[in-house]
Protein backbone atom coordinates (compact mmCIF):
# COMPACT_ATOMS: atom_id res chain seq x y z
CA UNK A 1 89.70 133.12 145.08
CA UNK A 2 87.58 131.93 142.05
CA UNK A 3 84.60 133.69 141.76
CA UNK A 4 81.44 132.19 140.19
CA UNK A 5 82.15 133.87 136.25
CA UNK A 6 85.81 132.34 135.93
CA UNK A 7 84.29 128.94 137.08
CA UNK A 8 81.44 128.68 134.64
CA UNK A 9 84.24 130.15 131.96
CA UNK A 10 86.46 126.88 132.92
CA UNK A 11 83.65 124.43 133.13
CA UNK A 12 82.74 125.47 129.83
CA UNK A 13 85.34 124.40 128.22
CA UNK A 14 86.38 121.27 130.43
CA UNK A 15 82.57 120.10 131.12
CA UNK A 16 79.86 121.13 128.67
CA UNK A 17 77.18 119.52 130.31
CA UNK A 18 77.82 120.99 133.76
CA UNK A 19 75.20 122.89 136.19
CA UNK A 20 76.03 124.49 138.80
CA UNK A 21 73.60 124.94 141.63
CA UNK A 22 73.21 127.74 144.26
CA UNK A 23 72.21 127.10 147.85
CA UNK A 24 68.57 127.82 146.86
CA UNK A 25 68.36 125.20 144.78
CA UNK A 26 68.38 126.70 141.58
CA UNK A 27 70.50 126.65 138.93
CA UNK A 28 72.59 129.69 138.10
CA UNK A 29 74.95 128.15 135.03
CA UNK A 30 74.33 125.58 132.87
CA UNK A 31 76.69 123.90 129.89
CA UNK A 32 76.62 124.92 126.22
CA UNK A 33 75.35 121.26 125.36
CA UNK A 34 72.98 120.89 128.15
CA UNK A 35 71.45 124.00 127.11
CA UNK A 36 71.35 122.71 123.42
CA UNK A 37 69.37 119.66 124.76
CA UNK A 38 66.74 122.35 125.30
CA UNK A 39 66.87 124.74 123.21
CA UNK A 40 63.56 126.77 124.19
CA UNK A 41 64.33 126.36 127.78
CA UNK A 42 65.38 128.76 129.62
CA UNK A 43 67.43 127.01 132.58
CA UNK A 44 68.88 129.64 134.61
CA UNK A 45 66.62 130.80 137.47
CA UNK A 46 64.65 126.77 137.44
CA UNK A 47 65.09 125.03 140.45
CA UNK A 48 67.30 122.21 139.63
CA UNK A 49 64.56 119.50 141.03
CA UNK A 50 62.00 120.73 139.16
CA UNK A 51 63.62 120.25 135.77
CA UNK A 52 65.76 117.30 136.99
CA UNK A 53 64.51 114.06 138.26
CA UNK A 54 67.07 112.49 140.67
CA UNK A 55 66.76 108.27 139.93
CA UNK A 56 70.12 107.83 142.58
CA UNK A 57 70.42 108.17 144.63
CA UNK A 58 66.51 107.65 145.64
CA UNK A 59 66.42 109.43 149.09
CA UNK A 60 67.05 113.06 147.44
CA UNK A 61 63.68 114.95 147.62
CA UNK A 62 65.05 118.21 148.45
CA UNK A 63 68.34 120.96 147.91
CA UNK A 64 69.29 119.83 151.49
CA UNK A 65 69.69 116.25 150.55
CA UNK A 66 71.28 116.95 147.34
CA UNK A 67 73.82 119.13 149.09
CA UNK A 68 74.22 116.72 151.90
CA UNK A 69 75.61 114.28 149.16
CA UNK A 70 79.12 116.09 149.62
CA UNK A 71 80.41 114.50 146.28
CA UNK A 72 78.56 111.63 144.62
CA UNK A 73 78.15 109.93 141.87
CA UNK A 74 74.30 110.37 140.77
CA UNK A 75 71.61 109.46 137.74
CA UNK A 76 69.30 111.63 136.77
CA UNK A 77 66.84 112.01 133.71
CA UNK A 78 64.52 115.57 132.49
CA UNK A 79 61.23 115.43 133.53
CA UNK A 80 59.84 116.64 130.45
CA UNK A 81 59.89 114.52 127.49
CA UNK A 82 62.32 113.44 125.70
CA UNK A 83 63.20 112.25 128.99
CA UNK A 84 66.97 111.29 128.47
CA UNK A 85 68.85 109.72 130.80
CA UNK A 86 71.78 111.52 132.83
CA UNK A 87 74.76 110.52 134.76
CA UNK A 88 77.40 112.18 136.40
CA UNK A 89 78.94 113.14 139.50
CA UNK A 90 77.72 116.11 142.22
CA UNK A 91 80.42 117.94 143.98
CA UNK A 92 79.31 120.67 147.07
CA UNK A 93 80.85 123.67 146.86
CA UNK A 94 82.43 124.99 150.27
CA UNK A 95 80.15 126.66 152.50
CA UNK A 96 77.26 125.12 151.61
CA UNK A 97 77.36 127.59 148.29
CA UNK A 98 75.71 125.33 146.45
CA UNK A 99 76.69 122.33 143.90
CA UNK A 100 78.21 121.86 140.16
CA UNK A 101 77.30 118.37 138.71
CA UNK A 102 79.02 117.85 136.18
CA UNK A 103 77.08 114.98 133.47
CA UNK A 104 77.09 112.64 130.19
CA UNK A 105 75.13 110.48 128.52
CA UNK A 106 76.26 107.24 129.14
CA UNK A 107 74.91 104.26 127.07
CA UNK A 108 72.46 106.20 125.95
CA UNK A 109 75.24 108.49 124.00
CA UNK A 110 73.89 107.21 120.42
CA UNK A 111 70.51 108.05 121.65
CA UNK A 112 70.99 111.36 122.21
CA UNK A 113 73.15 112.21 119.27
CA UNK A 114 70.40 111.17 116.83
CA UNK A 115 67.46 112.80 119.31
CA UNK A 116 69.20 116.19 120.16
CA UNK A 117 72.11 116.36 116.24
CA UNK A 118 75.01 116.69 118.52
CA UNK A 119 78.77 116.93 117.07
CA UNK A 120 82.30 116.74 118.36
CA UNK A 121 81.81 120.29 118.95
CA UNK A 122 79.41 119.80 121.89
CA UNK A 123 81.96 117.28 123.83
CA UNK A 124 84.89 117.52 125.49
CA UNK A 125 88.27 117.00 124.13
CA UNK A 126 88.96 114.78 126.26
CA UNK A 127 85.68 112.93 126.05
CA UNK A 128 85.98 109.49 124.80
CA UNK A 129 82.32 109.89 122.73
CA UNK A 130 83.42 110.77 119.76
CA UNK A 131 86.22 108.12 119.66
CA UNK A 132 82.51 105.60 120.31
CA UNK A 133 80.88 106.82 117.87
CA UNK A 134 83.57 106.50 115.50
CA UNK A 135 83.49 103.01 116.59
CA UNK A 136 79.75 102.81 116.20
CA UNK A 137 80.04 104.11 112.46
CA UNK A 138 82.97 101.76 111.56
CA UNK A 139 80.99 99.14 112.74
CA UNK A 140 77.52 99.94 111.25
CA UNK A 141 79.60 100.68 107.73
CA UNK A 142 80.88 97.22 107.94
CA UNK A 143 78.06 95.46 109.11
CA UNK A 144 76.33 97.06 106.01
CA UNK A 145 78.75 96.32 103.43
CA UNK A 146 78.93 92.91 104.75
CA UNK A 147 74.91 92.46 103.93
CA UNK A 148 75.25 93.76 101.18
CA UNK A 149 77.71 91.61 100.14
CA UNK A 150 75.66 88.35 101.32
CA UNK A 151 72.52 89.80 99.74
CA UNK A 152 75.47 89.81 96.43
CA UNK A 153 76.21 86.34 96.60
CA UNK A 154 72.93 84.86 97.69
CA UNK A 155 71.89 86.02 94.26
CA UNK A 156 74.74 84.65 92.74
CA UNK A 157 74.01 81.27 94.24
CA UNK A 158 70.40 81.79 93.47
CA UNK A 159 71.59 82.48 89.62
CA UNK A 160 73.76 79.90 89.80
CA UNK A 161 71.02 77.34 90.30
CA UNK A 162 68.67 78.57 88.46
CA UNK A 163 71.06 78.41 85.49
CA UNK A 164 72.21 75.08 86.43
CA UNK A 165 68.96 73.72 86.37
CA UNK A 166 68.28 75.45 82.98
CA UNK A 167 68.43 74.31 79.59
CA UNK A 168 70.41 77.41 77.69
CA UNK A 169 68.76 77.11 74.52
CA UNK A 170 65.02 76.80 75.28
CA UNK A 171 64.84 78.67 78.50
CA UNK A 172 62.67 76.02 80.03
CA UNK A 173 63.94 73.41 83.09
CA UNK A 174 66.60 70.91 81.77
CA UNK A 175 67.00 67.15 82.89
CA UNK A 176 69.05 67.46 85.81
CA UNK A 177 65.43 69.87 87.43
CA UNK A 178 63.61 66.96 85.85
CA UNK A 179 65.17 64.59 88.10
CA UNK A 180 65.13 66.61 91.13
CA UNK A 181 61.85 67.42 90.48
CA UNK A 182 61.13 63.43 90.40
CA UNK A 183 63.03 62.69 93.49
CA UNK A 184 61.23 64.99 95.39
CA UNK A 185 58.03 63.45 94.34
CA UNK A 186 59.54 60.26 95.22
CA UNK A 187 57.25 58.41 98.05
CA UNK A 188 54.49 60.92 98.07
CA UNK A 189 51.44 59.40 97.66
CA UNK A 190 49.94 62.65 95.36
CA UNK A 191 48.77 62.55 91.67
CA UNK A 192 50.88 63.78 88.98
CA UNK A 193 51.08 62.99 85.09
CA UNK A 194 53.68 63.00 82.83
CA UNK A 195 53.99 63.59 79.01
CA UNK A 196 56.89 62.65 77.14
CA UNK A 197 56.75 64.49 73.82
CA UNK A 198 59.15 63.93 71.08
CA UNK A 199 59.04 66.44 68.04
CA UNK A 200 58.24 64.09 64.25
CA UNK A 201 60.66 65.01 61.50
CA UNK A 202 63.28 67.30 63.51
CA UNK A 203 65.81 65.80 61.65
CA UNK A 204 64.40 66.39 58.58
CA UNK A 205 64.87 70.08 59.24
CA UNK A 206 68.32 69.98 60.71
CA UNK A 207 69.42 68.44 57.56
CA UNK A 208 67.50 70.70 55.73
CA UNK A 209 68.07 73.93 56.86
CA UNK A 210 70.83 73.49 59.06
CA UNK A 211 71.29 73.68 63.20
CA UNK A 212 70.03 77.34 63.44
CA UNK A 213 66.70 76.82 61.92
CA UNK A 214 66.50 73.74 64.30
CA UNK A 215 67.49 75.65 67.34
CA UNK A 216 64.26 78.08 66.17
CA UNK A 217 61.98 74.99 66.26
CA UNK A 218 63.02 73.88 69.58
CA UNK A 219 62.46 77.43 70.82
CA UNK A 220 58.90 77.89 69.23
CA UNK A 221 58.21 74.20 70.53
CA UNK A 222 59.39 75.23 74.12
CA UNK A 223 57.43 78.33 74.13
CA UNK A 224 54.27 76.69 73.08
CA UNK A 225 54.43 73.99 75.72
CA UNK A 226 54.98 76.66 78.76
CA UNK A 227 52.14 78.81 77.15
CA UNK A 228 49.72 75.47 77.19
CA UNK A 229 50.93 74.97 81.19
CA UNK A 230 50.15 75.99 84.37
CA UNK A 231 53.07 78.47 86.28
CA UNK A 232 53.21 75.50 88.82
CA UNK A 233 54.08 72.89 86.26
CA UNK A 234 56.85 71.85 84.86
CA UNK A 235 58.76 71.62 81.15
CA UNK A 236 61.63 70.19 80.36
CA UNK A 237 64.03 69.62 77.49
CA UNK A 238 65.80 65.75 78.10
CA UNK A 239 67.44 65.55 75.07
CA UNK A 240 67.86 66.76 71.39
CA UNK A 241 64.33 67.01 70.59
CA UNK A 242 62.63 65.30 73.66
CA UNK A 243 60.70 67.19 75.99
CA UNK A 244 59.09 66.26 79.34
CA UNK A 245 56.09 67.53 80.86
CA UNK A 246 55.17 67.15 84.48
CA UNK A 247 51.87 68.48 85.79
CA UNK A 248 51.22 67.91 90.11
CA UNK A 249 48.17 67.39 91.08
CA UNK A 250 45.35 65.84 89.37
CA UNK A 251 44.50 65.73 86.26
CA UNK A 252 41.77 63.42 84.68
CA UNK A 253 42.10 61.85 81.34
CA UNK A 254 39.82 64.11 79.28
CA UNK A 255 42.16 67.21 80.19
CA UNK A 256 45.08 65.67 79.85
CA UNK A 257 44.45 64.84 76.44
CA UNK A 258 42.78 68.59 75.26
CA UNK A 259 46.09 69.72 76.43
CA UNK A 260 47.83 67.49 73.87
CA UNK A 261 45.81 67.83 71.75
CA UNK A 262 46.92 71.50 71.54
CA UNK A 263 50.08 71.27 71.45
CA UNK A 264 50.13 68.95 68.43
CA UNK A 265 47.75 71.31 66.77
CA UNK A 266 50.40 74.28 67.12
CA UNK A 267 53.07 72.37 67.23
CA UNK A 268 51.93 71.38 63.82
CA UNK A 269 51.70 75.02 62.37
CA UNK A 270 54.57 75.64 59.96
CA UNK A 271 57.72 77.75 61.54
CA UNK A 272 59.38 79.94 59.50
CA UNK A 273 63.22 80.38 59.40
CA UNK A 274 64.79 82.61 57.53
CA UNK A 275 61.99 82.42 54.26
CA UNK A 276 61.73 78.62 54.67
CA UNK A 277 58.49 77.04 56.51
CA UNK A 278 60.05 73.92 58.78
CA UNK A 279 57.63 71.40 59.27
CA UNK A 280 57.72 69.27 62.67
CA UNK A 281 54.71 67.68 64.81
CA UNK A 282 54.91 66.34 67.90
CA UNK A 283 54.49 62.94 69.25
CA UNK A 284 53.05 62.27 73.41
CA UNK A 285 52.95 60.03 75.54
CA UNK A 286 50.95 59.80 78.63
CA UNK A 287 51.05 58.43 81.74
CA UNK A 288 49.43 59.26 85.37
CA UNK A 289 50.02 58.42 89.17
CA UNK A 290 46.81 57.77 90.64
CA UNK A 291 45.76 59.63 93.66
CA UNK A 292 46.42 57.89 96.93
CA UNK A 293 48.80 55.34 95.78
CA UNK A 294 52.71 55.27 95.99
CA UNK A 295 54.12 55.49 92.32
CA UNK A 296 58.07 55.31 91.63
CA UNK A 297 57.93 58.70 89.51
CA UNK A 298 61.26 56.76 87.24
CA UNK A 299 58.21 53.95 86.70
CA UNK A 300 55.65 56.87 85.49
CA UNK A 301 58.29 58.26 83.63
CA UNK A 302 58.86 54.86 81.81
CA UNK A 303 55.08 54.42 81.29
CA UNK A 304 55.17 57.70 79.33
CA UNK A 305 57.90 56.97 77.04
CA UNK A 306 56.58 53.36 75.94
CA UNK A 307 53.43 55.14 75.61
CA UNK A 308 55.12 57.88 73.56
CA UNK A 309 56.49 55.34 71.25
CA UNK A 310 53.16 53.49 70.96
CA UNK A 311 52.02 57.10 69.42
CA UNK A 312 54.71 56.89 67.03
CA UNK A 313 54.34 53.29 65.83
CA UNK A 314 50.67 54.43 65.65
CA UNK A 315 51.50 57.31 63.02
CA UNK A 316 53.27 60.24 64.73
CA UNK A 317 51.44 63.56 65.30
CA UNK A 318 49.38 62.03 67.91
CA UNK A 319 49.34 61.28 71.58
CA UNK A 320 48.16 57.57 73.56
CA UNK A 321 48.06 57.08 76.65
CA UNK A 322 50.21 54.71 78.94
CA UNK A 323 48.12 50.78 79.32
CA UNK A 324 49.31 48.30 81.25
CA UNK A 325 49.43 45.94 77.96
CA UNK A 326 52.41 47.74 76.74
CA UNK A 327 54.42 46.11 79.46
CA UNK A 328 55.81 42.86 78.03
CA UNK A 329 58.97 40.56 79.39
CA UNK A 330 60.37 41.57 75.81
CA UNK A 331 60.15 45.54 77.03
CA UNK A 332 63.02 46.68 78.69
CA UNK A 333 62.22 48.04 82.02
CA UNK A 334 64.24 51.57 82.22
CA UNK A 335 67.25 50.93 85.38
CA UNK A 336 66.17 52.52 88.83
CA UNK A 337 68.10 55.73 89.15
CA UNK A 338 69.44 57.60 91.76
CA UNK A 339 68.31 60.96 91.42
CA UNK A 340 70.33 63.63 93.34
């Protein structure tokens, strides 16, 4: 015959998170892990319904009920906080000695290995937990790597466009941003202006001084034009020497032309490359979509560069603004464009 000592010794090992019950009521052996859930506990001695709060069956309010149960499978939770959630099955001993219920976690497994540090050590070899949480690890790992690696190549995409839609020399927006900039604009009946500016003599200086002190003038020249706009506007290079800027919202007359204004002024100022002062200015036309009407932004963007030629005919270094008298049947209208 078995006596009390050699059972606890075997459930132990087998069931660490067994309690074994006397006919009293109270609990005379508990498992290693159980007693690690509580580590300033002292279970041995506590009535088992006093530290233990049956959930099923329901109808269990007393020992005799809980040894009436024969062999069950039952659900039970601490009553002190944290109150983690128990299941297991309840086996009578013979004689009405008592009970061992033998438990586990459950579902709430990863709960309580976070909550109470638990290791393989505190399961069962044969408990299938530790194969879980494997599992759970594998999966967290890869579900981590794999965000990472979106996070990874959203920025490359985000790179990618943003250097796409970048003119390499300058730094500022190139034409293709120009025209998706303009198509979006397309149909909205909100003000914007355009200036088309076209840098006087660049020519002169590639021929000059050669390509590298021109690439230094179209950098200066881009800088200045980004430091005389707004963050929310918009600068862009469209060709050699021929910049676009495109300010939303609205902007009366008198401002428009301070900012140029400006920009010739500086634009004007001698740039020095390697020892050698490069003189450009800067040429701009003007034109503006009233507020409240529908204005084809290609149309606008014609008006500015007749106006910006207008300028030059005019003397160069100087800006005019677009007129409706600069349309003429001789004036070739720029082709509608499909901007993408």
């Amino acid at each position: 015959m078995i006596d009390q000592a050699q059972l606890s010794g075997i459930l132990r090992a087998l069931c660490p998170m067994h309690v074994i019950v006397n006919a009293t009521g109270h609990i005379t052996c508990v498992g290693p892990t159980l007693a690690k859930l509580r580590p300033d506990q002292t279970f041995l001695g506590t009535r088992f319904l006093e530290t233990f709060e049956m959930t099923r069956p329901r109808m269990v309010s007393c020992m005799a009920d809980l040894l009436a149960l024969k062999q069950a499978r039952v659900k039970l939770r601490f009553r002190d906080a944290p109150e983690t959630a128990l299941k297991g099955v309840l086996i009578s001993l013979p004689g009405g000695a008592g009970a061992v219920v033998g438990l586990s976690f459950g579902i709430s497994i990863l709960d309580a290995v976070r909550d109470y540090q638990l290791t393989e050590a505190d399961f069962a070899a044969t408990d299938l937990a530790i194969e879980l949480l494997y599992l759970v690890e594998a999966k967290t790992a890869a579900m981590e790597a794999s965000r990472s690696l979106n996070l990874r190549l959203q920025g490359a995409k985000i790179a990618a466009e943003e250097q796409a839609f970048t003119d390499t020399l300058t730094g500022v927006k190139n034409r293709r941003a120009l025209d998706h900039i303009l198509s979006r604009l397309a149909g909205r009946k909100t003000p914007f202006s355009l200036m088309h500016l076209d840098l006087d003599l660049f020519k002169a200086v590639n021929d000059t001084y050669g390509h590298a002190a021109g690439d230094q003038v179209l950098q200066t020249a881009a800088r200045i034009m980004v430091e005389q706009t707004r963050s929310e506007d918009t600068v862009a290079r469209i060709g050699g020497d021929e910049f676009v800027l495109l300010f939303e919202g609205d902007r009366d007359a008198a401002k428009l032309a301070g900012i140029a204004d400006r920009l010739i002024r500086r634009i004007e100022a001698p740039i020095c490359f390697e020892g050698q002062e490069c003189a450009v200015s800067a040429s701009i036309g003007i034109a503006r979509a009233d507020s409240g009407t529908q204005s084809d932004p290609l149309s606008i963007l014609h008006h500015a560069d007749l106006a910006l030629y207008c300028a030059k005919r005019a003397g160069r270094g100087r800006h005019r603004f677009f007129t409706p008298d600069m349309l003429s049947p001789q004036t070739p209208q720029t082709p509608q464009a499909k901007f993408g």
